[in-house]
Protein backbone atom coordinates (compact mmCIF):
# COMPACT_ATOMS: atom_id res chain seq x y z
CA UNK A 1 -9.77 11.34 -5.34
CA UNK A 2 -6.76 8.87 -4.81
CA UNK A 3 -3.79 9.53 -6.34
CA UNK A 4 -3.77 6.91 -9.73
CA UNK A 5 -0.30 6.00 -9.47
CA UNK A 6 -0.86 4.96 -5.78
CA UNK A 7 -3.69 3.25 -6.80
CA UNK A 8 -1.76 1.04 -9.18
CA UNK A 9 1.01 0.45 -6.91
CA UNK A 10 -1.62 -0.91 -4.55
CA UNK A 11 -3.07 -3.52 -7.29
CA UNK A 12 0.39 -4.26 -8.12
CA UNK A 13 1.82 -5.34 -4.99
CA UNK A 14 -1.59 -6.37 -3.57
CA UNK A 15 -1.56 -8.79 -6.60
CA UNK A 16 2.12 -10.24 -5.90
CA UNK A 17 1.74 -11.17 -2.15
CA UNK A 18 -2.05 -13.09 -2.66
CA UNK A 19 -0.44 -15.52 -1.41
CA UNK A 20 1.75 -14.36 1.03
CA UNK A 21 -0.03 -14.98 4.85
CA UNK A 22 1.52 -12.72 7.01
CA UNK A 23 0.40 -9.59 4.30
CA UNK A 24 -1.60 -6.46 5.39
CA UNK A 25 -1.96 -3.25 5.88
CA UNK A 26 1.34 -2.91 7.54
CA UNK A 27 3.49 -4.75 5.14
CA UNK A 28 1.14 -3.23 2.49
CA UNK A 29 2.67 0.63 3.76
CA UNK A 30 5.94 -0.88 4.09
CA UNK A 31 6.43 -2.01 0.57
CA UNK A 32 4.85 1.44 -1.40
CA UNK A 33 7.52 3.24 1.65
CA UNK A 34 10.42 0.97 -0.30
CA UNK A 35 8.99 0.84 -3.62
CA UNK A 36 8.73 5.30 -3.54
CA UNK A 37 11.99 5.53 -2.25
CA UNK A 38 13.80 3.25 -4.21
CA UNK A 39 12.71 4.64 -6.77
CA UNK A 40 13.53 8.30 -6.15
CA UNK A 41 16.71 7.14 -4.59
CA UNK A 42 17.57 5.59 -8.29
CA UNK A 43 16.00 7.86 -10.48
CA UNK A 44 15.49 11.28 -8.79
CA UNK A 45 11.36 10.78 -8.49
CA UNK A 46 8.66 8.48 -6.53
CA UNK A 47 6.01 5.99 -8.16
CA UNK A 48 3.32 7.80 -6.21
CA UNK A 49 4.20 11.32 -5.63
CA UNK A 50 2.72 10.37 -2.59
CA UNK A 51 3.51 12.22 1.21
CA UNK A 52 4.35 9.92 3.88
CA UNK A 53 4.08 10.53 7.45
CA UNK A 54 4.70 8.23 10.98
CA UNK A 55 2.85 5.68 12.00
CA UNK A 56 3.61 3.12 15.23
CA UNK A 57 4.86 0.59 12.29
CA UNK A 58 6.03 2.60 10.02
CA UNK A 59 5.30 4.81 7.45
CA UNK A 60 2.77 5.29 5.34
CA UNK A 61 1.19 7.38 2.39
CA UNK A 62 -0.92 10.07 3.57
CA UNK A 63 -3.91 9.26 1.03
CA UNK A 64 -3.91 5.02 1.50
CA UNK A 65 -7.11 4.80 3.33
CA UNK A 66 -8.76 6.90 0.38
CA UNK A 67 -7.12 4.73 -2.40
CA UNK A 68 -8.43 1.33 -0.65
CA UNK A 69 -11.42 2.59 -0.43
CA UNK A 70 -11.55 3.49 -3.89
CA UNK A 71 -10.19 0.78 -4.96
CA UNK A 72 -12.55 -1.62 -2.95
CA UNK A 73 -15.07 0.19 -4.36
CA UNK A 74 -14.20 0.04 -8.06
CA UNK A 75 -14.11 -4.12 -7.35
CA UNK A 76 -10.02 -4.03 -8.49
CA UNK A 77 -9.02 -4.89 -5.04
CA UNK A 78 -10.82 -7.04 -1.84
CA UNK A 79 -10.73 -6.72 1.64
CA UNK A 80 -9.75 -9.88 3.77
CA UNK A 81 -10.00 -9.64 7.54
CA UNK A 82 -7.30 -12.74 8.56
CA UNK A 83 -6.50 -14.21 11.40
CA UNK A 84 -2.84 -13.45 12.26
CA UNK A 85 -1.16 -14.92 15.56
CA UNK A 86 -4.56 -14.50 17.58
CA UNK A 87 -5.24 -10.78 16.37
CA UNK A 88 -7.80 -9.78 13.62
């Protein structure tokens, strides 16, 4: 079971770049890296709680792929497969 604050971080910024084209997975892992360490930078403690670790990209939380899933699955978030720059 996904983490619940991850979860809502997800909706949250999922929900504030609907309408952004170039958004994905990528800038999706990007944003909760920022939005975590921001936080804990400011305030001593992350959104999520969540561990990160290295991807090519970036990084990313260690339980994302479990919270989309989740997520898709409880109807709060969708799935779009888009066509960026020639590359699904």
């Amino acid at each position: 079971m996904a983490n619940d604050k991850l979860k809502e971080l997800i909706v949250y910024i999922a929900s504030k770049s609907d309408c952004d084209k170039r958004f994905g997975r990528t800038k999706l892992n990007k944003l909760l890296f920022y939005s975590d360490f921001e936080c804990y930078v400011k305030f001593g403690c992350p959104i999520t709680g969540d561990e990160y670790f290295k991807l090519k990209h970036g990084p990313a939380p260690r339980h994302l792929i479990g919270a989309l899933n989740e997520l898709v699955g409880e109807r709060a978030v969708d799935e779009i497969e888009r066509d960026f720059y020639g590359r699904k």
